[in-house]
Protein backbone atom coordinates (compact mmCIF):
# COMPACT_ATOMS: atom_id res chain seq x y z
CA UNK A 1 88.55 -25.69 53.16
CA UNK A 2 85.58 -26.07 55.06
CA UNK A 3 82.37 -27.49 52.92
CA UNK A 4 78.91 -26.12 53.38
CA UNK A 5 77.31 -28.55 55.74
CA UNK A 6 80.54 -28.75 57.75
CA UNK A 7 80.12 -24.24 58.62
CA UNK A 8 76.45 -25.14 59.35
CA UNK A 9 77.46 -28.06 62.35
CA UNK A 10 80.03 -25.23 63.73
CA UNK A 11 77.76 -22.09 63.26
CA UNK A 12 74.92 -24.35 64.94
CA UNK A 13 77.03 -25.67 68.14
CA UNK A 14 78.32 -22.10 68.62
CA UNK A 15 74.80 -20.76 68.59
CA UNK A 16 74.13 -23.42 70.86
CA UNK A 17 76.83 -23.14 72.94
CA UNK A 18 75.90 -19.63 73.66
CA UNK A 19 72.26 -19.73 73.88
CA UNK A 20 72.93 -22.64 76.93
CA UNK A 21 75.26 -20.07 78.64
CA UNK A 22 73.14 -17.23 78.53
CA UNK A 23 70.23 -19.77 79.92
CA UNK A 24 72.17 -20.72 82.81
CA UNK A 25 73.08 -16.96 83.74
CA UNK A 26 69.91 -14.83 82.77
CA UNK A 27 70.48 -12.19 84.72
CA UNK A 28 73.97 -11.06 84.66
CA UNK A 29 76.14 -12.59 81.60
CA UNK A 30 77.48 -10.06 80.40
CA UNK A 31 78.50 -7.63 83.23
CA UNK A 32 78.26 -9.76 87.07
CA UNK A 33 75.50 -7.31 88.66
CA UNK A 34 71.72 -7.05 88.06
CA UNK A 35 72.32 -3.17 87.87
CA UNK A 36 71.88 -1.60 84.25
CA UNK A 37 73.76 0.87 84.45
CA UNK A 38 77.66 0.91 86.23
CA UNK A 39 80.34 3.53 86.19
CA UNK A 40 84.36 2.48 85.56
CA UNK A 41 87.09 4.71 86.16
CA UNK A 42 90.76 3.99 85.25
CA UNK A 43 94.09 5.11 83.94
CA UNK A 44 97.28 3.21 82.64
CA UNK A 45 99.96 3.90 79.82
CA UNK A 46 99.68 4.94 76.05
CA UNK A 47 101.86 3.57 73.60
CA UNK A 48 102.02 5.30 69.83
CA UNK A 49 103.40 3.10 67.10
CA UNK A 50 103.53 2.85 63.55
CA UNK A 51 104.53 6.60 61.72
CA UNK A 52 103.26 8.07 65.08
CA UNK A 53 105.27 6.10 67.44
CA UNK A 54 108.49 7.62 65.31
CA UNK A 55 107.87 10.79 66.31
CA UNK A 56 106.46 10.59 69.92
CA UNK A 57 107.12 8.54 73.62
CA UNK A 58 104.98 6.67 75.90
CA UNK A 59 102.41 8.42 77.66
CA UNK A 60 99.21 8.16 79.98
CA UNK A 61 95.61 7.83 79.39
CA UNK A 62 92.63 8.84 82.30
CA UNK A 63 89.31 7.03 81.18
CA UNK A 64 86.16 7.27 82.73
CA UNK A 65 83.31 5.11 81.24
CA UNK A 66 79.09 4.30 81.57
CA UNK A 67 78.69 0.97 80.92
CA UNK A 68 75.02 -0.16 80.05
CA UNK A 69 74.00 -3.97 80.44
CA UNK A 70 70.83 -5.88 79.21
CA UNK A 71 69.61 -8.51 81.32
CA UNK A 72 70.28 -11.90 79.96
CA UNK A 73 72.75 -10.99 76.93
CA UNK A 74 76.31 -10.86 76.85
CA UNK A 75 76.53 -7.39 74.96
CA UNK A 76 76.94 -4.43 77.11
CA UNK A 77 77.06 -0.98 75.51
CA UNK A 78 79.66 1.59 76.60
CA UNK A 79 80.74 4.86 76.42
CA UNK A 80 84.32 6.56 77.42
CA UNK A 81 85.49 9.79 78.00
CA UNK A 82 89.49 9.13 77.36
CA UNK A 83 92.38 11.73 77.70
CA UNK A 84 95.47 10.86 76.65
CA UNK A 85 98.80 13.13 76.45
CA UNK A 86 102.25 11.88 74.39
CA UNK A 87 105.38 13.94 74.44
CA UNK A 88 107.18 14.39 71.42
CA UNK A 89 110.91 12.11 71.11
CA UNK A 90 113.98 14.55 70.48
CA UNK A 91 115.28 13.27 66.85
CA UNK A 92 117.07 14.89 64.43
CA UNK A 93 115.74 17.80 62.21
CA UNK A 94 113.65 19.22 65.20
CA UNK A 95 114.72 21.67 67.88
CA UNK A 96 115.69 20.95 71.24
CA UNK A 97 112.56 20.34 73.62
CA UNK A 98 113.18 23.14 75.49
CA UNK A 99 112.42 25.66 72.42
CA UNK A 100 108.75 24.04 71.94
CA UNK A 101 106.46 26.49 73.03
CA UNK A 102 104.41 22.90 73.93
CA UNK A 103 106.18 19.38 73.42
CA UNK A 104 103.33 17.45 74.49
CA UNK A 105 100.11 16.31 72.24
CA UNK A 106 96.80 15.77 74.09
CA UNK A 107 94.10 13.92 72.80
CA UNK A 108 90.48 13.98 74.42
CA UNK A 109 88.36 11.07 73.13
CA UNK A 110 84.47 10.43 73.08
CA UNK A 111 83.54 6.73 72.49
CA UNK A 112 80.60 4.72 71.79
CA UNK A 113 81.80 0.83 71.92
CA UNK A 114 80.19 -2.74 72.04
CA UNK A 115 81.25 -4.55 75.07
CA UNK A 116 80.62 -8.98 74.22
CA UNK A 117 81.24 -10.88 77.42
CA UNK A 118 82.99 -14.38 76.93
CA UNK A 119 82.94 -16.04 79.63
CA UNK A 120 80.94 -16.10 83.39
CA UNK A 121 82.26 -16.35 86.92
CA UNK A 122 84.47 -14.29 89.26
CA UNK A 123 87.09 -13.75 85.95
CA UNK A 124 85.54 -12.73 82.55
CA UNK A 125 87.25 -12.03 79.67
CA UNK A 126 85.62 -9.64 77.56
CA UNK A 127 85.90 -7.95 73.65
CA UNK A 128 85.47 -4.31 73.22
CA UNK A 129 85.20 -2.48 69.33
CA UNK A 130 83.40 1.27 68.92
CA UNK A 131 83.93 4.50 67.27
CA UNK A 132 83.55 8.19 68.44
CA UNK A 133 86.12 10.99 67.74
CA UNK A 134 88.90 12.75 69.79
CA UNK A 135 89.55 16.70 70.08
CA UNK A 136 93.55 16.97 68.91
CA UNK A 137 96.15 19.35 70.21
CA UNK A 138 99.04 18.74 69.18
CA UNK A 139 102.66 19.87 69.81
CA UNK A 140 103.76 23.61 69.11
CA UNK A 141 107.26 23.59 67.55
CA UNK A 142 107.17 27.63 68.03
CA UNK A 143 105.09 30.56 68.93
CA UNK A 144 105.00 31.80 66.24
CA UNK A 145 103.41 29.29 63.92
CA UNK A 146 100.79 27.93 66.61
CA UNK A 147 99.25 24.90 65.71
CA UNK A 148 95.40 24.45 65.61
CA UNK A 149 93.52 22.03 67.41
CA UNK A 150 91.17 20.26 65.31
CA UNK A 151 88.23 16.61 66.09
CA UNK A 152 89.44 13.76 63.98
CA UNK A 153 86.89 10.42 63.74
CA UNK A 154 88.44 6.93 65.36
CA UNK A 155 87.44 3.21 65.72
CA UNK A 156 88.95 1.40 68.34
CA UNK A 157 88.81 -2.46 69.20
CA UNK A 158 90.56 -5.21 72.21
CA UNK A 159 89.93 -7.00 74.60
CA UNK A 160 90.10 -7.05 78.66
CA UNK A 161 89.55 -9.02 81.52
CA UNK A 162 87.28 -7.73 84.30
CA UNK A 163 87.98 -9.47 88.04
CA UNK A 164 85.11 -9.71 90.56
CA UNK A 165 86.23 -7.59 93.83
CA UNK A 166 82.97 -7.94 96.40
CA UNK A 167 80.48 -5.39 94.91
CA UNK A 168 83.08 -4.20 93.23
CA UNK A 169 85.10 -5.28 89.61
CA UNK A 170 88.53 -4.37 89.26
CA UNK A 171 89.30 -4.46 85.38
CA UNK A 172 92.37 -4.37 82.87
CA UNK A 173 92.21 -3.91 78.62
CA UNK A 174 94.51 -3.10 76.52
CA UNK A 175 92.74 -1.37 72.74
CA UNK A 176 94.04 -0.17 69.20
CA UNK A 177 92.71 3.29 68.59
CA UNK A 178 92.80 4.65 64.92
CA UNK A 179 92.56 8.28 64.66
CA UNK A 180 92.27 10.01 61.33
CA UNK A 181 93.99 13.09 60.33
CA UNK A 182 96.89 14.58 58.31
CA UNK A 183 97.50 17.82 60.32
CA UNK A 184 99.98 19.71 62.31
CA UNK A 185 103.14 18.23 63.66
CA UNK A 186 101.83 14.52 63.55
CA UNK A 187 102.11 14.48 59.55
CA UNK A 188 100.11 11.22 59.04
CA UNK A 189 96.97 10.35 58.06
CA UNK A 190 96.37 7.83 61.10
CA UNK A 191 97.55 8.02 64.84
CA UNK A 192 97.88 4.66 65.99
CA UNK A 193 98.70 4.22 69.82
CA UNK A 194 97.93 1.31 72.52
CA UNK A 195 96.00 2.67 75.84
CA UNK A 196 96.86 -0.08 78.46
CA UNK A 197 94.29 0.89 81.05
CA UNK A 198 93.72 -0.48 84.55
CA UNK A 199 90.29 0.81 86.70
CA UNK A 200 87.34 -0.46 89.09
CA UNK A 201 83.87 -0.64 87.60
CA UNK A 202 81.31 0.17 90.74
């Protein structure tokens, strides 16, 4: 276990550490342009797992982001627009996919997230946490019984590395995202799922 004295030396040469990075790059730490305010775009694959990933398949995710950096730190603040849409699996105990009157859940996701740069150069890795909410629709096992869509609250955390392209940044993250709820075909309390997403940040 560490002592006292031993958490100050480590706390201090971080702090340190940090302060002489941000010194040597005053201007552009935390997002490799001067401008304050950049757009990102992307898309990738969604994975669900835990109780959710039972019950549905892979899917995609379309993301587009503002990204808002202050001059000399390596915090950037960010917020996404994210759309994601899962099919349900065919198991057991449900009907056959083509009696769904939908077999697909969307999910459209406001964000507000912390972006803490880690590194400098023409490769930066990069950590990423928030929370917002997302607008649920979910599948619709029949007609008859239509499902309501309902806006669930989420937190979200990962990491990504963003790749210096000209005046351009190509990026790649992968993030958790914990959404809240206990209604309609999903029948858990959290949706857990994996958005893999590739863009450019101009």
């Amino acid at each position: 276990m560490l002592t006292t004295r031993t958490r100050y030396l480590v706390g201090l040469a971080t702090l340190l550490t940090l302060s002489s990075v941000a010194a040597a790059q005053p201007a552009d730490f935390g997002s490799g342009s001067r401008r304050p305010i950049r757009i990102m775009i992307g898309g990738g694959a969604s994975v669900p797992i835990g109780d959710f990933g039972d019950t549905y398949d892979s899917g995609y995710n379309v993301q587009g982001s503002l990204l808002f950096n202050f001059a000399g730190f390596p915090i950037a603040l960010r917020t996404d627009v994210n759309y994601t849409r899962l099919k349900l699996k065919d198991l057991i105990g449900l009907p056959p996919s083509s009696s769904y009157s939908s077999d697909a859940t969307s999910l459209l996701g406001g964000l507000a997230n912390l972006s803490f740069s880690l590194g400098v150069g023409p490769i930066r890795p990069y950590v990423i946490a928030g929370l917002g909410a997302f607008k649920i629709d979910p599948a619709e096992l029949s007609s008859a019984t239509p499902t309501e869509s309902s806006i669930e609250f989420a937190v979200n955390g990962g990491a990504g590395l963003r790749i210096k392209l000209g005046s351009l940044e190509a990026f790649v993250e992968g993030r958790l995202n914990n959404v809240y709820t206990d209604k309609g075909v999903i029948d858990t309390k959290t949706i857990q799922m994996i958005p893999v997403t590739f863009g450019i940040i101009f």
